[in-house]
Protein backbone atom coordinates (compact mmCIF):
# COMPACT_ATOMS: atom_id res chain seq x y z
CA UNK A 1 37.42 -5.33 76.27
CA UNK A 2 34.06 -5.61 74.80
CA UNK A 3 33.46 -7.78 71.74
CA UNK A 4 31.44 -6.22 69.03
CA UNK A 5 28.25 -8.34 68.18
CA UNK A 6 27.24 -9.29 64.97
CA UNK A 7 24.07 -8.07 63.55
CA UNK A 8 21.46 -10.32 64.26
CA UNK A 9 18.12 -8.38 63.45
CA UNK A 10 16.65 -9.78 60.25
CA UNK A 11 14.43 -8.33 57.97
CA UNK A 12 11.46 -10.30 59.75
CA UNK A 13 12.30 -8.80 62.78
CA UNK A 14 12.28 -5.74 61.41
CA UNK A 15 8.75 -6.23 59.68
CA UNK A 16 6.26 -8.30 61.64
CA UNK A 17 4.14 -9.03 58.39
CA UNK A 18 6.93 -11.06 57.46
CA UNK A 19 6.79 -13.25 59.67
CA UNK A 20 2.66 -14.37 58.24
CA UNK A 21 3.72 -14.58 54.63
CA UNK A 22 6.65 -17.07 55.43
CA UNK A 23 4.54 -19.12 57.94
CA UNK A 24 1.64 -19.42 55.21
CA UNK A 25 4.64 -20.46 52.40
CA UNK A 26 5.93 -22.96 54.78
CA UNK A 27 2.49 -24.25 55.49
CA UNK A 28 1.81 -24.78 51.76
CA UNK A 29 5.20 -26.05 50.96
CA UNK A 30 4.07 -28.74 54.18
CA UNK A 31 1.07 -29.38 52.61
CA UNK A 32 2.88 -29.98 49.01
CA UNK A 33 5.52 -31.90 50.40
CA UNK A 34 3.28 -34.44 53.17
CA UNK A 35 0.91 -36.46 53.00
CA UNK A 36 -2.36 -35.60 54.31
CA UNK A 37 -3.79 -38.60 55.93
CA UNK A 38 -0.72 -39.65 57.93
CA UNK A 39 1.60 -36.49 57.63
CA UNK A 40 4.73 -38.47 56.11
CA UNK A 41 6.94 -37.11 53.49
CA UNK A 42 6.02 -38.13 50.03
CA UNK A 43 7.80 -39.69 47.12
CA UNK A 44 7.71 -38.19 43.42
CA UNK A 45 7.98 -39.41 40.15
CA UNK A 46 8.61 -38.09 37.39
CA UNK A 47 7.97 -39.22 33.33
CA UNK A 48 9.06 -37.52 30.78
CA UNK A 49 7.01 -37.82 27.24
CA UNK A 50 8.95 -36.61 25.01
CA UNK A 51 6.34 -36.87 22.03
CA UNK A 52 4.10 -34.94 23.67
CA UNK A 53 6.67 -32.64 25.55
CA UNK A 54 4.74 -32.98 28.82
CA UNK A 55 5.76 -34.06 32.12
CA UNK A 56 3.72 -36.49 34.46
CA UNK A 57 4.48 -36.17 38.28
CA UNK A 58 3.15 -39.19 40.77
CA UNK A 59 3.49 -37.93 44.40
CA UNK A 60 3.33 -41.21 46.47
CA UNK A 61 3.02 -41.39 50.51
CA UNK A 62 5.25 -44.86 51.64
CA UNK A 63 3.29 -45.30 54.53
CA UNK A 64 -0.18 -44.87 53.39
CA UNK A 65 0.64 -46.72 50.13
CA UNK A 66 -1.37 -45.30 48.29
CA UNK A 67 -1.01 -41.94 45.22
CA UNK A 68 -1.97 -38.57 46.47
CA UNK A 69 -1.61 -37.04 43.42
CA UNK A 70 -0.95 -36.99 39.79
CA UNK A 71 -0.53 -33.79 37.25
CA UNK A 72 1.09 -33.32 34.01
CA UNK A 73 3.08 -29.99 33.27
CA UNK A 74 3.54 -28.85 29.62
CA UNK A 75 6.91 -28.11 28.53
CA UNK A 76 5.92 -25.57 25.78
């Protein structure tokens, strides 16, 4: 008796170009999310101002000790 096999074939597989875009996402979520001297994952913090309605994030690496980088996002 012959088991029926599940569909395995995604939509990558089906469309090689695919397969670039999600590599170049996953390298730029890499390069967001690690640091760049020592390639450890890095530590953010977050502070709210709530006069100002902005948002300041740190992005720390724990091994290099030192802050990668800093931005502020506007709420409005």
């Amino acid at each position: 008796m012959d088991r029926i096999k599940p569909f395995t074939e995604t939509y990558s597989d089906m469309n090689p170009d695919v397969d670039d875009r999600l590599s170049a996402i996953q390298e730029f979520m890499h390069d967001q999310n690690h640091c760049c001297l020592c390639g450890s994952e890095l530590s953010f913090s977050h502070k709210l101002d709530h006069f100002n309605l902005t948002i300041e994030e740190d992005a720390r690496c724990g091994s290099c000790h030192i802050s990668l980088r800093t931005k502020t996002h506007s709420l409005q």
